[in-house]
PDB file of N, CA and C in Angstrom:
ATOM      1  N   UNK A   1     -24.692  10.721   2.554  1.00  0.00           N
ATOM      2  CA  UNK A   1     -23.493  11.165   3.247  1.00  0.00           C
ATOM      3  C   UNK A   1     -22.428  10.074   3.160  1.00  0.00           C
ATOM      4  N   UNK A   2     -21.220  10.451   3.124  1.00  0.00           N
ATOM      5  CA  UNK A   2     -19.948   9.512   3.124  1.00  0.00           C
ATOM      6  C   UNK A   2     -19.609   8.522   4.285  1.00  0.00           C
ATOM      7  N   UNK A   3     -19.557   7.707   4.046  1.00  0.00           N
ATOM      8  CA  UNK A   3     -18.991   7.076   5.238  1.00  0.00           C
ATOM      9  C   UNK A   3     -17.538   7.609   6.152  1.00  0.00           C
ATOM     10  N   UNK A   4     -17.565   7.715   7.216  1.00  0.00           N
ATOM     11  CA  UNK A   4     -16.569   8.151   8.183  1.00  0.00           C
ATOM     12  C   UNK A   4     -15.034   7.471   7.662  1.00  0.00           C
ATOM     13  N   UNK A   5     -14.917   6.428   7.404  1.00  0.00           N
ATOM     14  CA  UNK A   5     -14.379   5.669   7.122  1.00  0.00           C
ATOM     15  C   UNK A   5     -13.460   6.058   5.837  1.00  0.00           C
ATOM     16  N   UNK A   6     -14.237   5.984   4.692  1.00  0.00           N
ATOM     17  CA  UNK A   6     -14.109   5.884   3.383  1.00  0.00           C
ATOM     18  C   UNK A   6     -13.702   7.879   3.581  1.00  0.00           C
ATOM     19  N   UNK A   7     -13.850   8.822   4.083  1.00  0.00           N
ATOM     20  CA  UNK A   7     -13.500   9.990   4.230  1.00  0.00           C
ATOM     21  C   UNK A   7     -11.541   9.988   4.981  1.00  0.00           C
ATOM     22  N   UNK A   8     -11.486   8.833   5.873  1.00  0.00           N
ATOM     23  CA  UNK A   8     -10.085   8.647   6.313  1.00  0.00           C
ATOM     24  C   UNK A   8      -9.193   7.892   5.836  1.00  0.00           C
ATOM     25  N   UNK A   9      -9.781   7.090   4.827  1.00  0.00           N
ATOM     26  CA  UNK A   9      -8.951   6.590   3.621  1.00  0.00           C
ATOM     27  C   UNK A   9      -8.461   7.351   2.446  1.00  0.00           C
ATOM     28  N   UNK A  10      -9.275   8.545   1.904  1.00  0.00           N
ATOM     29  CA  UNK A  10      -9.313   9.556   1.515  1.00  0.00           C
ATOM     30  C   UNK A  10      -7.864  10.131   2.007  1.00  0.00           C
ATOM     31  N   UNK A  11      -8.311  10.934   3.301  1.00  0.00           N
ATOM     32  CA  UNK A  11      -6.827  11.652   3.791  1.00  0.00           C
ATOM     33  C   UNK A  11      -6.028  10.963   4.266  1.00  0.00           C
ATOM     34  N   UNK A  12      -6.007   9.946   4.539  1.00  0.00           N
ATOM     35  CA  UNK A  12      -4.688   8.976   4.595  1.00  0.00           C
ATOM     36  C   UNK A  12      -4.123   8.924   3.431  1.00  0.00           C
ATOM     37  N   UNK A  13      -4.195   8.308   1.805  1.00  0.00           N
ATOM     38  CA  UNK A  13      -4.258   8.390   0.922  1.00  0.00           C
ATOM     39  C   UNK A  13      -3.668   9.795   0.349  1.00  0.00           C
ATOM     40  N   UNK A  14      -3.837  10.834   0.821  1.00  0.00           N
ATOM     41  CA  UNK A  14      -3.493  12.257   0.290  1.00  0.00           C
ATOM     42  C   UNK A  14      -2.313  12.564   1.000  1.00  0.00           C
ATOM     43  N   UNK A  15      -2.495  12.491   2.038  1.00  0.00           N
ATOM     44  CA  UNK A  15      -1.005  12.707   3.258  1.00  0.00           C
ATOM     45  C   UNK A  15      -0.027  11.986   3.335  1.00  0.00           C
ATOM     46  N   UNK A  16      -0.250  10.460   2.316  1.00  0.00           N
ATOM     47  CA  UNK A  16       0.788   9.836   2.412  1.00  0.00           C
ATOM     48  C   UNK A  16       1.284   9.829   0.712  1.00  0.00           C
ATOM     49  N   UNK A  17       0.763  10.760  -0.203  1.00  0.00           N
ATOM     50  CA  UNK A  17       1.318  10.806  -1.564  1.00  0.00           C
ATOM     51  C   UNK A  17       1.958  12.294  -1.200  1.00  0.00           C
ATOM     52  N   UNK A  18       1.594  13.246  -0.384  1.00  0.00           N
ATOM     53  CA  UNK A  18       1.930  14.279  -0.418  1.00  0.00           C
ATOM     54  C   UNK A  18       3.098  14.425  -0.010  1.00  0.00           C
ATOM     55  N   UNK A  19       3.407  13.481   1.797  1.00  0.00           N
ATOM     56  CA  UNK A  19       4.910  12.681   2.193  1.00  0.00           C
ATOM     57  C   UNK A  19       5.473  12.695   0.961  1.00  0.00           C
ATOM     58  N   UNK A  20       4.945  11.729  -0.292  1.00  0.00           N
ATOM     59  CA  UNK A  20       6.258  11.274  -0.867  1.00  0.00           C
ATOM     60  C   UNK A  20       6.904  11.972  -2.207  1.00  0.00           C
ATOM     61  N   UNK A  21       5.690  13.148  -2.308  1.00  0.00           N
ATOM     62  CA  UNK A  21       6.120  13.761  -3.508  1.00  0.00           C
ATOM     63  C   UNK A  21       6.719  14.921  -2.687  1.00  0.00           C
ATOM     64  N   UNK A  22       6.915  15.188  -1.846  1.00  0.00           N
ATOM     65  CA  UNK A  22       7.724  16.066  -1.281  1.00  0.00           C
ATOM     66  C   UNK A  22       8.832  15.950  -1.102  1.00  0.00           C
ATOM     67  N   UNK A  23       9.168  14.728  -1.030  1.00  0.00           N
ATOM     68  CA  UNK A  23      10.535  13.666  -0.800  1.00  0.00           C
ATOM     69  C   UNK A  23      10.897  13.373  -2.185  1.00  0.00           C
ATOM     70  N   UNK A  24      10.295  13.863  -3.562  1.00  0.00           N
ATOM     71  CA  UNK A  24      11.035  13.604  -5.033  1.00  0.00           C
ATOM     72  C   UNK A  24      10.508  12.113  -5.500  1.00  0.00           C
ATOM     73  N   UNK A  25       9.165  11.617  -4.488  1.00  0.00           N
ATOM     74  CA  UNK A  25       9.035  10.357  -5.320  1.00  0.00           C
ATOM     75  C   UNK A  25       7.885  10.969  -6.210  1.00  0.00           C
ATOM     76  N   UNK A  26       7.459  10.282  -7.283  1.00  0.00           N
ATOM     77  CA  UNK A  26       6.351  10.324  -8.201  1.00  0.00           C
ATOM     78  C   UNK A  26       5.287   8.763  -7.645  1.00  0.00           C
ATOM     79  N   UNK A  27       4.315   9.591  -7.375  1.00  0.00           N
ATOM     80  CA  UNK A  27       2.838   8.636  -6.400  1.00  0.00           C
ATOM     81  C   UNK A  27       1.910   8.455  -8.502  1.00  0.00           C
ATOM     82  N   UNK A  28       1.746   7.496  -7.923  1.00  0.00           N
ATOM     83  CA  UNK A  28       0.773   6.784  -8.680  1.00  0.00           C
ATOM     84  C   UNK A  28      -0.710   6.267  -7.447  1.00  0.00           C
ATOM     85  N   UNK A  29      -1.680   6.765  -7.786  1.00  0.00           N
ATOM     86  CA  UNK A  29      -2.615   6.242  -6.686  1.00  0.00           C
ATOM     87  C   UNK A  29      -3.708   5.529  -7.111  1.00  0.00           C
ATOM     88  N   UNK A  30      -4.197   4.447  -6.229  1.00  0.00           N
ATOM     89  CA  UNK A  30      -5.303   3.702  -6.717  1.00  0.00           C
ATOM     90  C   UNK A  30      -6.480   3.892  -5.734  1.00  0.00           C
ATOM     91  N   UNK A  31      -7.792   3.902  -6.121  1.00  0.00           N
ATOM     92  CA  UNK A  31      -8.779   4.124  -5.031  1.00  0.00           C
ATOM     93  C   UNK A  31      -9.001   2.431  -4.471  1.00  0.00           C
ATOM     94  N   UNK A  32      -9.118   1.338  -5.396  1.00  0.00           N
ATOM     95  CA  UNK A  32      -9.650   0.173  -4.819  1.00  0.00           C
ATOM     96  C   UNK A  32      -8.907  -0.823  -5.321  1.00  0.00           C
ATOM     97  N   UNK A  33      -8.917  -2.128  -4.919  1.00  0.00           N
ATOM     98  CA  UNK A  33      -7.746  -2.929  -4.577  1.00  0.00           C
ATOM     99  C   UNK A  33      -8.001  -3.011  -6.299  1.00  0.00           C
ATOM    100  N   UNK A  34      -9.245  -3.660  -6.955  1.00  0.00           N
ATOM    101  CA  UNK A  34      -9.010  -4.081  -7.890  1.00  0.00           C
ATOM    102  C   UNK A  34      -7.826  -2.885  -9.633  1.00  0.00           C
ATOM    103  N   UNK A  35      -8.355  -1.747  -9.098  1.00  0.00           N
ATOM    104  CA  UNK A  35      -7.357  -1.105  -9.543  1.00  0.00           C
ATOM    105  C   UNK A  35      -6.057  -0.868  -9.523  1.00  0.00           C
ATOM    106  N   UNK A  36      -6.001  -0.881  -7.742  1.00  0.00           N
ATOM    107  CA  UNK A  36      -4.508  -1.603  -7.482  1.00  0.00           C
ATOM    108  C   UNK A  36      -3.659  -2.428  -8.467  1.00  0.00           C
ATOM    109  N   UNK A  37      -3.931  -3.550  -8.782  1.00  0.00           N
ATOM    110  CA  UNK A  37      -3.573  -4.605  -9.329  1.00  0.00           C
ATOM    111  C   UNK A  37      -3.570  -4.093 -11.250  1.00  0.00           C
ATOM    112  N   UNK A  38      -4.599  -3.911 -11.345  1.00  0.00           N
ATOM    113  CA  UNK A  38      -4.896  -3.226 -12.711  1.00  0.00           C
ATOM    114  C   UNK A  38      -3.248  -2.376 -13.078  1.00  0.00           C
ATOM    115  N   UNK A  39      -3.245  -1.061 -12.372  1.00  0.00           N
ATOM    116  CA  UNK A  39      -2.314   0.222 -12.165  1.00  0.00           C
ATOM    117  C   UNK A  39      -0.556  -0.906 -12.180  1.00  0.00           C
ATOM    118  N   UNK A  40      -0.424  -1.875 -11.423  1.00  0.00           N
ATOM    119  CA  UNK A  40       0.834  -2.409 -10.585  1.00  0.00           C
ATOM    120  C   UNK A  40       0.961  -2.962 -12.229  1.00  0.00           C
ATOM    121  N   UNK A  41       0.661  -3.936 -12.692  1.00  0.00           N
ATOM    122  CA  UNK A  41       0.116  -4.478 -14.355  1.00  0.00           C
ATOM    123  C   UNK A  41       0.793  -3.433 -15.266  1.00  0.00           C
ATOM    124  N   UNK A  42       0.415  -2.409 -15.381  1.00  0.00           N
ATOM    125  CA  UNK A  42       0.666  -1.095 -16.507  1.00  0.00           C
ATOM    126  C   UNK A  42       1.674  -0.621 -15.808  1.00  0.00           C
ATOM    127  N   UNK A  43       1.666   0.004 -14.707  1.00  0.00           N
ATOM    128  CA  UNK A  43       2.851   1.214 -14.359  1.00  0.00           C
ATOM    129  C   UNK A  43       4.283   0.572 -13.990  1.00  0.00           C
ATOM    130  N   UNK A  44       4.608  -0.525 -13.546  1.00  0.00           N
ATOM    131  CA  UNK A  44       5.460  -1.326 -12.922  1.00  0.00           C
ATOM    132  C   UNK A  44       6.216  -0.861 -12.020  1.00  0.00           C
ATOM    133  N   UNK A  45       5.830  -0.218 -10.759  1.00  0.00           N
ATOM    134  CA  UNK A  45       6.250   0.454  -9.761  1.00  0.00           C
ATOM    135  C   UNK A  45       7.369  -0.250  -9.286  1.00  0.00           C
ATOM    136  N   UNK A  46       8.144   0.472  -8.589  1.00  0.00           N
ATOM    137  CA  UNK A  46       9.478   0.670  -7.754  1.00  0.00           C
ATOM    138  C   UNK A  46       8.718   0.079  -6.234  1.00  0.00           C
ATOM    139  N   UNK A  47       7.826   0.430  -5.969  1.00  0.00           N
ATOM    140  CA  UNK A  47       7.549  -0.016  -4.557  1.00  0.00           C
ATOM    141  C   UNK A  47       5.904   0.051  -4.455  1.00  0.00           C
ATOM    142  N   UNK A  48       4.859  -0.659  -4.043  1.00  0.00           N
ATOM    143  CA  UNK A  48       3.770  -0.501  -3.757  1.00  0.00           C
ATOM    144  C   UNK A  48       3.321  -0.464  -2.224  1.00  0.00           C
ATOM    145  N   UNK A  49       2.775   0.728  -1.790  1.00  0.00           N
ATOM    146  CA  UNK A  49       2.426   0.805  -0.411  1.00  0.00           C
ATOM    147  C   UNK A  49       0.999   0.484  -0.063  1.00  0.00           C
ATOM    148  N   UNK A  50       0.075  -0.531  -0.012  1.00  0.00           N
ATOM    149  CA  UNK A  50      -0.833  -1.357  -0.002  1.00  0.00           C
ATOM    150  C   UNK A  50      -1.798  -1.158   1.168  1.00  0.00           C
ATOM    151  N   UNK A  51      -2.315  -0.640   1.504  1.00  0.00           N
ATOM    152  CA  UNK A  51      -3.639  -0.513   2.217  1.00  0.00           C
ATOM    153  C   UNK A  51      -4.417  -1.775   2.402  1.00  0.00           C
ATOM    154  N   UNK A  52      -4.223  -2.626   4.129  1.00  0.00           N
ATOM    155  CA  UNK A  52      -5.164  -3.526   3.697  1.00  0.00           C
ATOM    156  C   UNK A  52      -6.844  -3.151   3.590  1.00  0.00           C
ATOM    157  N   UNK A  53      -6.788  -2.168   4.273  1.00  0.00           N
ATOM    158  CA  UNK A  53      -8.834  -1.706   3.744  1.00  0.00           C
ATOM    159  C   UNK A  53      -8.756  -1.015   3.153  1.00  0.00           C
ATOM    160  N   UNK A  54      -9.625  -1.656   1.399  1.00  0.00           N
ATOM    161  CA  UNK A  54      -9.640  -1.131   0.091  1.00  0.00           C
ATOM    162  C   UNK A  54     -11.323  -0.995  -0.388  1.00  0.00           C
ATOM    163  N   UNK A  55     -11.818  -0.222  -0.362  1.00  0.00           N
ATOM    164  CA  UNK A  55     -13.161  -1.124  -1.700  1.00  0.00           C
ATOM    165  C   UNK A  55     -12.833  -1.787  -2.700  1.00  0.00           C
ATOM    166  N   UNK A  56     -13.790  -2.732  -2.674  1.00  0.00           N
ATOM    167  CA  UNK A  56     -13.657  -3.919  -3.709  1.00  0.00           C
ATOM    168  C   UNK A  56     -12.872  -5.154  -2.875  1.00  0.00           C
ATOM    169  N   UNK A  57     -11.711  -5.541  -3.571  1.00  0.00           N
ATOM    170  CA  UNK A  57     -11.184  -6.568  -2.793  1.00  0.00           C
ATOM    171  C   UNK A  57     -10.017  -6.357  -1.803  1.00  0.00           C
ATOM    172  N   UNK A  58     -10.119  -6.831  -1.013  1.00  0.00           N
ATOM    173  CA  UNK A  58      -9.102  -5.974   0.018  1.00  0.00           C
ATOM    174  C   UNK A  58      -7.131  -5.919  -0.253  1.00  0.00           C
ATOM    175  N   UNK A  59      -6.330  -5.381   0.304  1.00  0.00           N
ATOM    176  CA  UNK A  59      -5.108  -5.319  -0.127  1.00  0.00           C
ATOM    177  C   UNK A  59      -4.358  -6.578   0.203  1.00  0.00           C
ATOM    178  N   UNK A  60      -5.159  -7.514   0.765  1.00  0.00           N
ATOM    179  CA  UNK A  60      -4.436  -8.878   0.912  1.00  0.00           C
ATOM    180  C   UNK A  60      -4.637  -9.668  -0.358  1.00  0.00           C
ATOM    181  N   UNK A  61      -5.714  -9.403  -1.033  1.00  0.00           N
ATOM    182  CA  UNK A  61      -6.403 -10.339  -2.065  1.00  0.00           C
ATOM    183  C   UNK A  61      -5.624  -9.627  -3.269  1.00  0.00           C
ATOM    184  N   UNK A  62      -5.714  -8.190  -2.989  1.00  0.00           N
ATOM    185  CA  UNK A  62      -4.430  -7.577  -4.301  1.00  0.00           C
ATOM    186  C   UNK A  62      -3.519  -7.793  -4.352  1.00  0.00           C
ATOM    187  N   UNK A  63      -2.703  -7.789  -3.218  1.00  0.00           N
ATOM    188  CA  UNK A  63      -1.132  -8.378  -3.179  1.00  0.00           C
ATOM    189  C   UNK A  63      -1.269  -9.844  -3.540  1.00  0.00           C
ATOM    190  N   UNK A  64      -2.464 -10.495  -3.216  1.00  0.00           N
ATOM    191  CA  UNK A  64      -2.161 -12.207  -4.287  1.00  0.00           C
ATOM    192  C   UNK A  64      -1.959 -12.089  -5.370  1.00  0.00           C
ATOM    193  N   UNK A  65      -3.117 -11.254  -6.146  1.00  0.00           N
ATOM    194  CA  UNK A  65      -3.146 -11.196  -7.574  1.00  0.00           C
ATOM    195  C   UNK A  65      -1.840 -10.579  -8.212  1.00  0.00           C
ATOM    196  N   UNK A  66      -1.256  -9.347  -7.856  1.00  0.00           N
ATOM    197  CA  UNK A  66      -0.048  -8.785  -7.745  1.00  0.00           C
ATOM    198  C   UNK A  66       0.978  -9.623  -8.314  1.00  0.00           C
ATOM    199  N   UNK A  67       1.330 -10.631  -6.799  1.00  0.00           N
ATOM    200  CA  UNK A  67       2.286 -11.899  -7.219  1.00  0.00           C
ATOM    201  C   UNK A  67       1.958 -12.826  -7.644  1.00  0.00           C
ATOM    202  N   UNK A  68       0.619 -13.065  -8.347  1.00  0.00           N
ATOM    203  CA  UNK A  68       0.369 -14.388  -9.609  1.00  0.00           C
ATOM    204  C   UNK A  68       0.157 -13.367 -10.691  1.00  0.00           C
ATOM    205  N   UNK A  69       0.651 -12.071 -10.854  1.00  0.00           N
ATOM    206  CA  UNK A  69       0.652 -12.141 -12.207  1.00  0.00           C
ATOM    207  C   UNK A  69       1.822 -11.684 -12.711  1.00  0.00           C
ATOM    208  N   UNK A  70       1.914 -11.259 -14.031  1.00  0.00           N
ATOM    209  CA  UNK A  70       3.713 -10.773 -15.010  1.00  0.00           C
ATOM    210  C   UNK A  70       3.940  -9.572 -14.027  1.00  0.00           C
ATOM    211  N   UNK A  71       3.146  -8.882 -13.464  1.00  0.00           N
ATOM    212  CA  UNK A  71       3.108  -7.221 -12.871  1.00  0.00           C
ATOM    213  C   UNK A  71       4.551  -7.781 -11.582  1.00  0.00           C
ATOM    214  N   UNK A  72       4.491  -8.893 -10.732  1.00  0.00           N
ATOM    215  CA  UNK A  72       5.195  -9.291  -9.743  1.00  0.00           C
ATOM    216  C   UNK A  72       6.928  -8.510  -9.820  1.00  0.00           C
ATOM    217  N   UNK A  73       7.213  -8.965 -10.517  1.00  0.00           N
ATOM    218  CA  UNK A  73       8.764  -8.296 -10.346  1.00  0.00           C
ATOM    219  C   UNK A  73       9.559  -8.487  -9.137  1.00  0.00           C
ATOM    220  N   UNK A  74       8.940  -9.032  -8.341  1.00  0.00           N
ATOM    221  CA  UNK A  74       9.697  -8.726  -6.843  1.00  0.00           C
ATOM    222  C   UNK A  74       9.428  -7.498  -6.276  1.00  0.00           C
ATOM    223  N   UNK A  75       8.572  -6.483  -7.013  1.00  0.00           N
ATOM    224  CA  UNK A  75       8.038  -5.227  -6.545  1.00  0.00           C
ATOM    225  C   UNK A  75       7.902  -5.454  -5.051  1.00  0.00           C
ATOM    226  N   UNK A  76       8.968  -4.534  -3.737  1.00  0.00           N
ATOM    227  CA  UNK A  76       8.263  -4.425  -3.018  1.00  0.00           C
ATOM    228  C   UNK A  76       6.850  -3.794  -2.407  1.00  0.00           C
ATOM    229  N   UNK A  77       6.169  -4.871  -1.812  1.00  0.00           N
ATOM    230  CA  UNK A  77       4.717  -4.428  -1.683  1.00  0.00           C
ATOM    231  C   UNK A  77       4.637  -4.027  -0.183  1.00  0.00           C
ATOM    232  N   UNK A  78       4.357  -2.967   0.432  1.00  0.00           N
ATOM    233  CA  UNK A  78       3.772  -2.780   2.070  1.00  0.00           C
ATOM    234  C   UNK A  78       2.652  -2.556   2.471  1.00  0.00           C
ATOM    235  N   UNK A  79       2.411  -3.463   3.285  1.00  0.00           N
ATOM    236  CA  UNK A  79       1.271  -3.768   3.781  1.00  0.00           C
ATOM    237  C   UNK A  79       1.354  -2.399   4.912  1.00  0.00           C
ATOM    238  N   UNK A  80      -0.207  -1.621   4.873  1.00  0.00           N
ATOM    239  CA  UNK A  80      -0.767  -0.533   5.365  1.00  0.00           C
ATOM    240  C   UNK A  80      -1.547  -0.782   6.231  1.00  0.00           C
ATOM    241  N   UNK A  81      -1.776  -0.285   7.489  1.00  0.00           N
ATOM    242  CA  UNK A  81      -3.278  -0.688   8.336  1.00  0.00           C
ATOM    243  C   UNK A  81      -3.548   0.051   9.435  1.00  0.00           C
ATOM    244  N   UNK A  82      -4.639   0.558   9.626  1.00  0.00           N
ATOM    245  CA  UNK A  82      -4.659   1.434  11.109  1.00  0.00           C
ATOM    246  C   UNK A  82      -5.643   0.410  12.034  1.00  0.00           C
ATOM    247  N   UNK A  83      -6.148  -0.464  11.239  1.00  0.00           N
ATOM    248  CA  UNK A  83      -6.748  -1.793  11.655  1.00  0.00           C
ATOM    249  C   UNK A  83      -5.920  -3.126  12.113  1.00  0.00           C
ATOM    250  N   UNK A  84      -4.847  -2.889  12.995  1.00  0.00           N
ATOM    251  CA  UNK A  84      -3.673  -3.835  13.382  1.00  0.00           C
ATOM    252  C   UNK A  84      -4.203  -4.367  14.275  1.00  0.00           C
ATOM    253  N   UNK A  85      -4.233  -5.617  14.518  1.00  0.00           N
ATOM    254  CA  UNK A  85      -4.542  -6.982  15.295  1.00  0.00           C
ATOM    255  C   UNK A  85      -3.837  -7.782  15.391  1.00  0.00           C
ATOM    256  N   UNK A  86      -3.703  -8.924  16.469  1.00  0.00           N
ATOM    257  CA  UNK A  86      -2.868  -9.487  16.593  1.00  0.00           C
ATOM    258  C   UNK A  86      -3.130 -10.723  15.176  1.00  0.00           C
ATOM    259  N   UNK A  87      -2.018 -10.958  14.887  1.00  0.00           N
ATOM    260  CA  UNK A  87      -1.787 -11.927  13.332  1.00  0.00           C
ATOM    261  C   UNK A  87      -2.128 -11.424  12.057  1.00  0.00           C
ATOM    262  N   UNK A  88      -2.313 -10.064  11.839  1.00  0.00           N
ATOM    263  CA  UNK A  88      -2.186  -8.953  10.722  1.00  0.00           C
ATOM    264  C   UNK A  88      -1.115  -9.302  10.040  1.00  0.00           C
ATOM    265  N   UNK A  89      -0.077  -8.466  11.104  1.00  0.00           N
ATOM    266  CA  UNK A  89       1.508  -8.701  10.220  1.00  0.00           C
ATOM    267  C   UNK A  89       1.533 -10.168   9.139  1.00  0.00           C
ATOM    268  N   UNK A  90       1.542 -11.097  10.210  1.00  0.00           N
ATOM    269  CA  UNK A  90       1.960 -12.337   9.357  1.00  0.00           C
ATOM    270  C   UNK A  90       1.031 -13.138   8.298  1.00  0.00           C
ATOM    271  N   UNK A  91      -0.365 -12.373   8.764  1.00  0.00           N
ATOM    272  CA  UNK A  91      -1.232 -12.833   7.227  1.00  0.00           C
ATOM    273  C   UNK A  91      -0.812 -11.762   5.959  1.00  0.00           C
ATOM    274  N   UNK A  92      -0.906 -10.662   6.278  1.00  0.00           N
ATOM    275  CA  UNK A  92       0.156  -9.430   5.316  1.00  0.00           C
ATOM    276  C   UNK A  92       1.575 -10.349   4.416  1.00  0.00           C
ATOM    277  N   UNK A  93       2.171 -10.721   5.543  1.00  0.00           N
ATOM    278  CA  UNK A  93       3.594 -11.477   4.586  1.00  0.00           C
ATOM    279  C   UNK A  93       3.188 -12.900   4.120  1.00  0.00           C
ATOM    280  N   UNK A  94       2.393 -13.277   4.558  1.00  0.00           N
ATOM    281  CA  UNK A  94       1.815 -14.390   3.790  1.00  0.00           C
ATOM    282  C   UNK A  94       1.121 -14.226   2.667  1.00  0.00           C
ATOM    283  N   UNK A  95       0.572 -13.336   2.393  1.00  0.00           N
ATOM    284  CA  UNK A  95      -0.202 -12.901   1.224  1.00  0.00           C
ATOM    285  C   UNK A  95       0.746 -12.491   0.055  1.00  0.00           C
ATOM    286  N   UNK A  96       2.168 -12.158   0.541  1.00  0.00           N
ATOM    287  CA  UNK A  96       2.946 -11.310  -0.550  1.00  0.00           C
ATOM    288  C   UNK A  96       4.039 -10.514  -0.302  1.00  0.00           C
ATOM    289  N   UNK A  97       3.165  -9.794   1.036  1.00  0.00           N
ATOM    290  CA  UNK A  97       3.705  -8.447   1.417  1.00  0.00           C
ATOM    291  C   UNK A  97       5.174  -8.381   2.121  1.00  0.00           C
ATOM    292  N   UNK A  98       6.091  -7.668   1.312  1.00  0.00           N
ATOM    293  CA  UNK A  98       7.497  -7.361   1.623  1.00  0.00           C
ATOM    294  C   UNK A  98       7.336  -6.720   3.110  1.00  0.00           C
ATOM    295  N   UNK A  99       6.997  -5.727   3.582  1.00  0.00           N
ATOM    296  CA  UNK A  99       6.980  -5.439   5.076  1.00  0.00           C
ATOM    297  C   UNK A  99       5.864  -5.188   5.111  1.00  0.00           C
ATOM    298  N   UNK A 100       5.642  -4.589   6.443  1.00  0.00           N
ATOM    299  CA  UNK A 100       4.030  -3.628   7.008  1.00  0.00           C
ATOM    300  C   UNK A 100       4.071  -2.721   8.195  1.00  0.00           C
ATOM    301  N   UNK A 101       3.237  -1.608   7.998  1.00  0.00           N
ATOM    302  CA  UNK A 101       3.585  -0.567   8.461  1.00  0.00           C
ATOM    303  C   UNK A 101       1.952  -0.012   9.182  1.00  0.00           C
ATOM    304  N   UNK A 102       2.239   0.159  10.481  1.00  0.00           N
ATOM    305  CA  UNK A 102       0.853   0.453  10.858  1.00  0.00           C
ATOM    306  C   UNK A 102       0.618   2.497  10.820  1.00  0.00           C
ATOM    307  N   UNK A 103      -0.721   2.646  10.609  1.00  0.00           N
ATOM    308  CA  UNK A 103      -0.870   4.120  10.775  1.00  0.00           C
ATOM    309  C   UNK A 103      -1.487   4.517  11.643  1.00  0.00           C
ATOM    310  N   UNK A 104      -1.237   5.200  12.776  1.00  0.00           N
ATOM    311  CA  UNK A 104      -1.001   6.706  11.558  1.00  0.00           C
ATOM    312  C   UNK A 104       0.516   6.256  10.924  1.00  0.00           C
ATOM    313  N   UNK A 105       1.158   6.621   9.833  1.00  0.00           N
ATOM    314  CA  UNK A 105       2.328   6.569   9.651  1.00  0.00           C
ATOM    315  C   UNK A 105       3.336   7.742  10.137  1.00  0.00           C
ATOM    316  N   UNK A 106       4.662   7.450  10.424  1.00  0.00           N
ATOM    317  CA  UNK A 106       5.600   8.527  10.976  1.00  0.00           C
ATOM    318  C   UNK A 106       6.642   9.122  10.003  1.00  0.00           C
ATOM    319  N   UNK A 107       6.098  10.733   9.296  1.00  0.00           N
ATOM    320  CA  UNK A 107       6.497  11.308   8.559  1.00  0.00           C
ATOM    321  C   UNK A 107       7.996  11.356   8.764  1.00  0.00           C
ATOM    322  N   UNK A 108       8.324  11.085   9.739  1.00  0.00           N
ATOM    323  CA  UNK A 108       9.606  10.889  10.257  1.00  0.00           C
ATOM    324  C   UNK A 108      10.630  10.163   9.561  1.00  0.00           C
ATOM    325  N   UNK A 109      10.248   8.971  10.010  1.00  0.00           N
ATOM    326  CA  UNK A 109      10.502   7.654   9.672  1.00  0.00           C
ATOM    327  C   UNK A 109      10.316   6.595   7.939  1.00  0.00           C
ATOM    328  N   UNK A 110       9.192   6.803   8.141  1.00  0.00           N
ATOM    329  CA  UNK A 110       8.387   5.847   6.916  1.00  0.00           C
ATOM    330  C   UNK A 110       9.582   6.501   5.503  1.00  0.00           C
ATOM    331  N   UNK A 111       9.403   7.538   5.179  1.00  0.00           N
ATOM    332  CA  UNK A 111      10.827   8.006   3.759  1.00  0.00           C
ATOM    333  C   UNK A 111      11.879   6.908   4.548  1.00  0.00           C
ATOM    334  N   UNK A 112      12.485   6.661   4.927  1.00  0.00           N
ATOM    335  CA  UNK A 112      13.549   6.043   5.480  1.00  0.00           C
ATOM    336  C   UNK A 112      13.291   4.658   5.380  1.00  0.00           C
ATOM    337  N   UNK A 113      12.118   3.772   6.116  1.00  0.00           N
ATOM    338  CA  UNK A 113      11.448   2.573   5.511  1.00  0.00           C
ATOM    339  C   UNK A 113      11.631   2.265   3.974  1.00  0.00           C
ATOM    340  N   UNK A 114      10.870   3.228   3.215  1.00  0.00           N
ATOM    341  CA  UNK A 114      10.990   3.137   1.923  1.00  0.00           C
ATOM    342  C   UNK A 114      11.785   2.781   1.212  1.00  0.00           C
ATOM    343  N   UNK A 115      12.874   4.159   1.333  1.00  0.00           N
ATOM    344  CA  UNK A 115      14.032   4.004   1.116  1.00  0.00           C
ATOM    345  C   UNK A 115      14.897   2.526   0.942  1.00  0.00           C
ATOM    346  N   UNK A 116      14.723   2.261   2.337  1.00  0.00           N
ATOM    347  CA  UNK A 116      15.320   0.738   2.970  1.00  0.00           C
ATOM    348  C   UNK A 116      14.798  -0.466   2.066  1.00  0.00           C
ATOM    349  N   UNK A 117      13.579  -0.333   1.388  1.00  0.00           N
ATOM    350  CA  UNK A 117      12.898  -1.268   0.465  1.00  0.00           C
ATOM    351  C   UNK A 117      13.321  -1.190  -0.882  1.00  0.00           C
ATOM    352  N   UNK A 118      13.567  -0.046  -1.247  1.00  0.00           N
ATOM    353  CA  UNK A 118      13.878   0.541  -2.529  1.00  0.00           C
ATOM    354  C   UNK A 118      15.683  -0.102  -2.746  1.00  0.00           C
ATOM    355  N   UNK A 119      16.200  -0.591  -1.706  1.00  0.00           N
ATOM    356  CA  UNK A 119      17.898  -0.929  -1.866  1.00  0.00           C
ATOM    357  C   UNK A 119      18.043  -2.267  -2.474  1.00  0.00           C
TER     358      UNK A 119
END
């Protein structure tokens, strides 16, 4: 059986590409950090929205690799988490990460975040 977990990364993951292709963006998705990094390398995204709980290596350790390699660009990267604690945020921007955004995310709002990154 699946882990509980790894099932809400899943629909987090789906609900937040579905947000953005509804909104006219084109989602590129990665299941685990190390693909992350792999995908950011080849596709050279406009913005990466970063999950810090990934399988494999987590989205702090991707956003390093991210910005030590050619893939960097200044790509903004956002740090993701429904796992927020106090000193998250600032290990997130220490690692790389252009902002961070806790979930659930607000279908509301977050297109507008984006947006704001994308300027």
């Amino acid at each position: 059986m699946r882990s509980r977990r790894r099932i809400d990364n899943e629909t987090n993951r789906y609900l937040s590409a579905l947000i953005l292709k509804e909104e006219g963006f084109e989602v590129i998705e990665a299941v685990t950090g190390e693909e992350g990094v792999e995908k950011a390398g080849k596709e050279h995204p406009d913005l990466i929205l970063m999950d810090i709980q990934l399988p494999g290596i987590d989205g702090l350790e991707a956003t390093r690799r991210i910005r030590a390699s050619s893939a960097d660009r200044k790509v903004p990267i956002i740090a993701l988490t429904s796992y927020a604690m106090t000193g998250d945020r600032e290990r997130a921007l220490a690692a790389g990460c252009t902002g961070y955004f806790e979930k659930p995310i607000n279908p509301d709002t977050i297109i507008d975040e984006i947006r704001r990154f994308l300027k």
